[in-house]
PDB file of N, CA and C in Angstrom:
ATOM      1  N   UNK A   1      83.778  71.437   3.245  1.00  0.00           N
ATOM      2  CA  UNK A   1      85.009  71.381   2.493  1.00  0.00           C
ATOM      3  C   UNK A   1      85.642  70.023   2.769  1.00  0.00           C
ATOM      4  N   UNK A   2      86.223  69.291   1.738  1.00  0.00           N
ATOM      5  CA  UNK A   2      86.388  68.027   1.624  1.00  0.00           C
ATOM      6  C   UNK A   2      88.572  68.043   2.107  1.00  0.00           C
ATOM      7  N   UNK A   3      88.990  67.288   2.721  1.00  0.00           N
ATOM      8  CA  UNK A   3      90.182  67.116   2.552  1.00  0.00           C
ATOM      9  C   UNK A   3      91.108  67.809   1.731  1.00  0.00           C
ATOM     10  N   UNK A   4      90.535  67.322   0.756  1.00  0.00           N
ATOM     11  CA  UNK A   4      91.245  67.278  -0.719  1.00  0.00           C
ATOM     12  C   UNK A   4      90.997  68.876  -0.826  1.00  0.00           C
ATOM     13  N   UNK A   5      89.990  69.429  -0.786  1.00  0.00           N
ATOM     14  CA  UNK A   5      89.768  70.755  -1.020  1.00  0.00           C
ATOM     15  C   UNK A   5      90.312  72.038   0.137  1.00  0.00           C
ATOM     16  N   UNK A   6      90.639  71.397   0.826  1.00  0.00           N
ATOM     17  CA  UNK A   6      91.313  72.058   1.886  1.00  0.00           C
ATOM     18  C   UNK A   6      92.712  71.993   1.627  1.00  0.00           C
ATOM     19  N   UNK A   7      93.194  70.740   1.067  1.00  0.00           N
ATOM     20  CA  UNK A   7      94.567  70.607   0.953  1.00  0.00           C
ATOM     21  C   UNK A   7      94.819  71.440  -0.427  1.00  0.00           C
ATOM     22  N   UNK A   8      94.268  71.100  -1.375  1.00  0.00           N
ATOM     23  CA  UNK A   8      94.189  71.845  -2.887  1.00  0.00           C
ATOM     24  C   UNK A   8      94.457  73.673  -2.336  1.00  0.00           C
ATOM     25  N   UNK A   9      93.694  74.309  -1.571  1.00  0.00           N
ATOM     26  CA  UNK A   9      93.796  75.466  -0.828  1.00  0.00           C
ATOM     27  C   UNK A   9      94.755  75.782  -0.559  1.00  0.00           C
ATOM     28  N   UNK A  10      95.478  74.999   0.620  1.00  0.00           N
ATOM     29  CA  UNK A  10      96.442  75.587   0.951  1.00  0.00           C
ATOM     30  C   UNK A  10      97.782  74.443   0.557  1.00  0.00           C
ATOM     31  N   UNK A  11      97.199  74.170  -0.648  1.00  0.00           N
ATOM     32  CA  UNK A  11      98.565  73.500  -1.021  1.00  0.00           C
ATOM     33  C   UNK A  11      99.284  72.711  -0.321  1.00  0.00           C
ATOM     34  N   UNK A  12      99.217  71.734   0.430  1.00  0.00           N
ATOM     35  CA  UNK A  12      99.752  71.017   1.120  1.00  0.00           C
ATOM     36  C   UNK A  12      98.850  69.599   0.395  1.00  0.00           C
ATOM     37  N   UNK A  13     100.044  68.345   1.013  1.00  0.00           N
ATOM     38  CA  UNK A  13      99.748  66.730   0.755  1.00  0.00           C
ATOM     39  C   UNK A  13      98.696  66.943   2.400  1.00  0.00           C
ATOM     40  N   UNK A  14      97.612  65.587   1.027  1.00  0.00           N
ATOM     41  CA  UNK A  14      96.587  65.125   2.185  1.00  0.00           C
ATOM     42  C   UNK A  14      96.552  64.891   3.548  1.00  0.00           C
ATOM     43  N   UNK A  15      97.955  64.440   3.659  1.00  0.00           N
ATOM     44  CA  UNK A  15      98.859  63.763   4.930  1.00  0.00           C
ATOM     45  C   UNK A  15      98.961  64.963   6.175  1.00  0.00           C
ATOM     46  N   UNK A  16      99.580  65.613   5.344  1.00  0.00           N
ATOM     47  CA  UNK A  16      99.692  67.403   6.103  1.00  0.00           C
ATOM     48  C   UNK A  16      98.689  67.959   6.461  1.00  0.00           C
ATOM     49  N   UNK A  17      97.352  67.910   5.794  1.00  0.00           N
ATOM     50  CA  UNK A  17      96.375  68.260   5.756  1.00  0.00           C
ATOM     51  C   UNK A  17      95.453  67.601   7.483  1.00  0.00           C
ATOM     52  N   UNK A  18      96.037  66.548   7.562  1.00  0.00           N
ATOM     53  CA  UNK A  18      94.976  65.587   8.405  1.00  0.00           C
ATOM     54  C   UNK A  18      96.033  66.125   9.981  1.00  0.00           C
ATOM     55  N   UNK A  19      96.899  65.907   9.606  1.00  0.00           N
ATOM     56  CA  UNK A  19      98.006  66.432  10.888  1.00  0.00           C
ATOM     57  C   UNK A  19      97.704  68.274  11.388  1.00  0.00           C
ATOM     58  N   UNK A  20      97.748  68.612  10.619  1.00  0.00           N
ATOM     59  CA  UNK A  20      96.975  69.968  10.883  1.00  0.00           C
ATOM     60  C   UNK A  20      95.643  69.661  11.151  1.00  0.00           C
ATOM     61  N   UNK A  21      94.831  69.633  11.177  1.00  0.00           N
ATOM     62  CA  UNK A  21      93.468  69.998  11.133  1.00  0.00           C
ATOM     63  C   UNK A  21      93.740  69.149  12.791  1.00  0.00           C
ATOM     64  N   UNK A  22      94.420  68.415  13.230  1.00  0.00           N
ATOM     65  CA  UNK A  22      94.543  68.259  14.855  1.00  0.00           C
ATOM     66  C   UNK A  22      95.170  68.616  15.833  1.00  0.00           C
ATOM     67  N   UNK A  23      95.978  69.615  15.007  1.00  0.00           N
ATOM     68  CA  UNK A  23      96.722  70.693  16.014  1.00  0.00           C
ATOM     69  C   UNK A  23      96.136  71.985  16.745  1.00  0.00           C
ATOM     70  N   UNK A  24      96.321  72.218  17.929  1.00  0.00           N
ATOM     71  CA  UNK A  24      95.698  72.992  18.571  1.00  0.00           C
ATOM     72  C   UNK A  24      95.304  74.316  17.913  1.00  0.00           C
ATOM     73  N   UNK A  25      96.788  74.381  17.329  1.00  0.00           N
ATOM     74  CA  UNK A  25      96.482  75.829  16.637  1.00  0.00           C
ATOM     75  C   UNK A  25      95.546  76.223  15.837  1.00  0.00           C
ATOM     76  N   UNK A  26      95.603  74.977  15.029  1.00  0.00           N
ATOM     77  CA  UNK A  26      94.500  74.824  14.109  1.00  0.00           C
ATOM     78  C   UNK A  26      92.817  74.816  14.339  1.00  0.00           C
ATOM     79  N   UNK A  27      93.089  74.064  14.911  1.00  0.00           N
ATOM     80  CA  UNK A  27      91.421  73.546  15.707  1.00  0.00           C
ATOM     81  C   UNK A  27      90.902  74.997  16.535  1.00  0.00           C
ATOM     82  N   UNK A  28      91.860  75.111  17.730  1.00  0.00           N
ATOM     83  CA  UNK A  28      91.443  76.400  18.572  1.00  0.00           C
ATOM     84  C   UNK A  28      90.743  78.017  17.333  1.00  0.00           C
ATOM     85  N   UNK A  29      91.878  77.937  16.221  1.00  0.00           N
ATOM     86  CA  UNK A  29      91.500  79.303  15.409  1.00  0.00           C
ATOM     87  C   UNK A  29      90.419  79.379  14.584  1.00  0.00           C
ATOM     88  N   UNK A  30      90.015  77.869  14.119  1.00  0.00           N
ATOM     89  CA  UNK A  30      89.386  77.114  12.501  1.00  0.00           C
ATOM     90  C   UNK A  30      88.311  77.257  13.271  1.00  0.00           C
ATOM     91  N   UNK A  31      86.964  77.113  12.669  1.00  0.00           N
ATOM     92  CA  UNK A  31      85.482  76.255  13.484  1.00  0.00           C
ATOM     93  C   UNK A  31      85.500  74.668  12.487  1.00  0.00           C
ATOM     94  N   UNK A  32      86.196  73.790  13.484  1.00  0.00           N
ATOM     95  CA  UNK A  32      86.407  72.805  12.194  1.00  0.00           C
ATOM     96  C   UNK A  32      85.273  71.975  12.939  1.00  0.00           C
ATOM     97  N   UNK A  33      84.622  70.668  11.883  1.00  0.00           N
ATOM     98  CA  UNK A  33      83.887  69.593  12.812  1.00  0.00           C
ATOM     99  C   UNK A  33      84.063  68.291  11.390  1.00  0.00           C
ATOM    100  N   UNK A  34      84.347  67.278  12.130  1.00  0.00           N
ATOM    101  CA  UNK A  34      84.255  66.424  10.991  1.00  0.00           C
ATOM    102  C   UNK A  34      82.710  65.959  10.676  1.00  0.00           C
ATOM    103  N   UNK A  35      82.718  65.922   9.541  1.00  0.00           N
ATOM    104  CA  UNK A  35      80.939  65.939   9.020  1.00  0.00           C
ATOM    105  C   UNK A  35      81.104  63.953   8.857  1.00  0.00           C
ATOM    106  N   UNK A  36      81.688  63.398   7.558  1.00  0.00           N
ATOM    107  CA  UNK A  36      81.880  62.439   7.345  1.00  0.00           C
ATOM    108  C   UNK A  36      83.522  61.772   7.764  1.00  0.00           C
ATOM    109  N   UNK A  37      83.847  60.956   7.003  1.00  0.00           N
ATOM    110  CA  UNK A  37      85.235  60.441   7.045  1.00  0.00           C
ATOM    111  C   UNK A  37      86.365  60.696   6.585  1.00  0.00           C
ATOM    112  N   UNK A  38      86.015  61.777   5.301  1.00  0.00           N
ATOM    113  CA  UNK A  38      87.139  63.090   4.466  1.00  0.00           C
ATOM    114  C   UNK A  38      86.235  64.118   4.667  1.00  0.00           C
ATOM    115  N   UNK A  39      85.278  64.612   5.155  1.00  0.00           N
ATOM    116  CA  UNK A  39      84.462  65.927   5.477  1.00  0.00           C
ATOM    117  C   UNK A  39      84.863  66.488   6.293  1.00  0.00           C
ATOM    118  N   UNK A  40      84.825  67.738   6.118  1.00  0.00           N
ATOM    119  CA  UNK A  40      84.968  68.393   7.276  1.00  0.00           C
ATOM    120  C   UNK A  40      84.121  69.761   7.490  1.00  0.00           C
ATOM    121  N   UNK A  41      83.483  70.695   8.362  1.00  0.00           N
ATOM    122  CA  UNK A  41      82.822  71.570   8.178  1.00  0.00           C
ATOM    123  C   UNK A  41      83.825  72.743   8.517  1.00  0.00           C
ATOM    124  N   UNK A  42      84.502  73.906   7.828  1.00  0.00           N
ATOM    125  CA  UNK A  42      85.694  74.837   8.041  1.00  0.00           C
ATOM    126  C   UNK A  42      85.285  76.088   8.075  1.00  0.00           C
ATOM    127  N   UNK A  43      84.813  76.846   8.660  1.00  0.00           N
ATOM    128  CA  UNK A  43      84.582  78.289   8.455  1.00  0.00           C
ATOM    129  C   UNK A  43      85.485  78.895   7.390  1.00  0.00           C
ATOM    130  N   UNK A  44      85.458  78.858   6.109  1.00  0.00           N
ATOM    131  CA  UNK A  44      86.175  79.955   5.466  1.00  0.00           C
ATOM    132  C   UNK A  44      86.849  80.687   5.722  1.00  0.00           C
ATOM    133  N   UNK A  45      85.827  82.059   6.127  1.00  0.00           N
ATOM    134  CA  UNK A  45      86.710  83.292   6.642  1.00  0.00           C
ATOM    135  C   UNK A  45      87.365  83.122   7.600  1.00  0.00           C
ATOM    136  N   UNK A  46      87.482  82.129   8.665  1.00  0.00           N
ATOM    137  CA  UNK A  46      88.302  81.875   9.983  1.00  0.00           C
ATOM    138  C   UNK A  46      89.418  81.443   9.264  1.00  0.00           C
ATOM    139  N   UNK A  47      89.033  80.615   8.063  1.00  0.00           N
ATOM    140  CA  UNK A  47      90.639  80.062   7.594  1.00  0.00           C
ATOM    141  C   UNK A  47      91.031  80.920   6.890  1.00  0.00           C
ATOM    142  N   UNK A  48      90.776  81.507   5.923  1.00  0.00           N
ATOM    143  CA  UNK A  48      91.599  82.874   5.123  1.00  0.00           C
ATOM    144  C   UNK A  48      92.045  83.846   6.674  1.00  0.00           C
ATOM    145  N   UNK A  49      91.827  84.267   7.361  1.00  0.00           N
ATOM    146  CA  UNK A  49      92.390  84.623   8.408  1.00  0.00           C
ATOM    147  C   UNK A  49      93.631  84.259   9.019  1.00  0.00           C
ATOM    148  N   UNK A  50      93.452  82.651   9.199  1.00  0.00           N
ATOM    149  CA  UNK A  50      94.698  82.170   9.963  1.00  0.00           C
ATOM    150  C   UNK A  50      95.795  82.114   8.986  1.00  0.00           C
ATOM    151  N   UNK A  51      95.099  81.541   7.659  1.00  0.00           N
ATOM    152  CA  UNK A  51      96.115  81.721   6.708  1.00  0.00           C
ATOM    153  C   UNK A  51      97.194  83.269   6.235  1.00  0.00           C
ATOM    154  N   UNK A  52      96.460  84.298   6.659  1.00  0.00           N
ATOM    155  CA  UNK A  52      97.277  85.738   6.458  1.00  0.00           C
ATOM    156  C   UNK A  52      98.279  85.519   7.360  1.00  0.00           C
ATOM    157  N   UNK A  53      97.534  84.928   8.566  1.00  0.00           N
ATOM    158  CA  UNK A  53      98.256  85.181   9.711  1.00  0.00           C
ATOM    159  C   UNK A  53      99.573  84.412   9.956  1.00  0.00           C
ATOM    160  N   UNK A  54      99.415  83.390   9.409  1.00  0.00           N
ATOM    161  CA  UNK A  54     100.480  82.391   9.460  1.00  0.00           C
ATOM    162  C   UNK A  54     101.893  82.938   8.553  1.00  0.00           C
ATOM    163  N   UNK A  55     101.228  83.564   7.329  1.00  0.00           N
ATOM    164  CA  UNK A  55     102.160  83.829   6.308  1.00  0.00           C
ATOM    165  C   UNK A  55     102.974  85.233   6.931  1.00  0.00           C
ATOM    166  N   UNK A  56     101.830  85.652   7.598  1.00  0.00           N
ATOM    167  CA  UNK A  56     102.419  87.007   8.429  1.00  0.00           C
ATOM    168  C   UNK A  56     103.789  86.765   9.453  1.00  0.00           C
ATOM    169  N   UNK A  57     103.524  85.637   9.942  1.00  0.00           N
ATOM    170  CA  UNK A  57     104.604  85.165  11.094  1.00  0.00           C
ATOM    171  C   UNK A  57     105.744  84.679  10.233  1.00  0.00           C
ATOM    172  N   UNK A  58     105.331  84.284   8.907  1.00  0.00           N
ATOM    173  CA  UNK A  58     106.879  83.790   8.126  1.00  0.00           C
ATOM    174  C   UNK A  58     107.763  84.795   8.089  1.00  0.00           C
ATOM    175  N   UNK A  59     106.817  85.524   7.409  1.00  0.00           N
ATOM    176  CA  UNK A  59     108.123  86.659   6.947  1.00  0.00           C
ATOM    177  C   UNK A  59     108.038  88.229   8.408  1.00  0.00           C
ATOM    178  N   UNK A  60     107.718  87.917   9.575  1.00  0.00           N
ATOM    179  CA  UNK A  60     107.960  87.948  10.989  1.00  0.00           C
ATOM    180  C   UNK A  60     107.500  89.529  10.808  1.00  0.00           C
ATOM    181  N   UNK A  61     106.300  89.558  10.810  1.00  0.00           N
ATOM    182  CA  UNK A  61     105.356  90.960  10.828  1.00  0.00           C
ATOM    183  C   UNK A  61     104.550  90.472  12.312  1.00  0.00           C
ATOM    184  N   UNK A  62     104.472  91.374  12.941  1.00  0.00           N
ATOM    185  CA  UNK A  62     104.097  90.788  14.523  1.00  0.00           C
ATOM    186  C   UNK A  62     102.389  91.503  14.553  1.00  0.00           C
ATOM    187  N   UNK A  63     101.554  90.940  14.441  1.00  0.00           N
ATOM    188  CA  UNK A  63     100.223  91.385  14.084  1.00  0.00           C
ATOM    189  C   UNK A  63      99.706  92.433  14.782  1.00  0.00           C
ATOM    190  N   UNK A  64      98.670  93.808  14.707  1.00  0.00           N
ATOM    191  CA  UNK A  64      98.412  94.844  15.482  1.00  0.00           C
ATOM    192  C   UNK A  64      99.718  96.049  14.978  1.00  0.00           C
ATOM    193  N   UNK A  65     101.435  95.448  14.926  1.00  0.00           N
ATOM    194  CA  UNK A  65     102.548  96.530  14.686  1.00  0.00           C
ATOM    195  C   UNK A  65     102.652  96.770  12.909  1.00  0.00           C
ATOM    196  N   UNK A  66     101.425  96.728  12.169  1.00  0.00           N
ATOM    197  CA  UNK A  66     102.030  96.526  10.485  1.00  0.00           C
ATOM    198  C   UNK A  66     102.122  98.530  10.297  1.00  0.00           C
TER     199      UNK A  66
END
C-alpha cells in the first residue's frame, strides 16, 4: 500500500499520513515495513482493526465493555 493509498483510506493529508505511520501506536499495532520511498508493506486487517478501535475511543466505548 502506497502513501497515497493509505492516506486516501483513512482520509488524512500525506503529511499526517507519514507522522503516523512513526508513532508508536501506530507502528507497535500496524505490521508496517517500508518497501520503497512512498511504499509501505501494511497488514490490512491489523489496520481495519486499529481503525475501529481508534474511532471506538472517539466516541469513548472502552473495548471488551460494548
Amino acid at each position: 500500500m502506497t502513501i497515497r493509498e493509505l492516506s486516501d483510506y483513512l482520509k488524512l493529508p500525506t503529511s499526517s499520513v507519514y507522522m503516523l505511520i512513526k508513532t508508536e501506536d501506530f507502528r507497535g499495532k500496524i505490521a508496517t515495513k517500508e518497501v520503497g520511498r512512498k511504499s509501505w508493506f501494511i497488514d490490512e486487517e491489523r489496520l481495519e482493526r486499529w481503525v475501529v478501535k481508534q474511532q471506538a475511543k472517539k466516541r469513548g466505548v472502552i473495548y471488551g465493555y460494548m
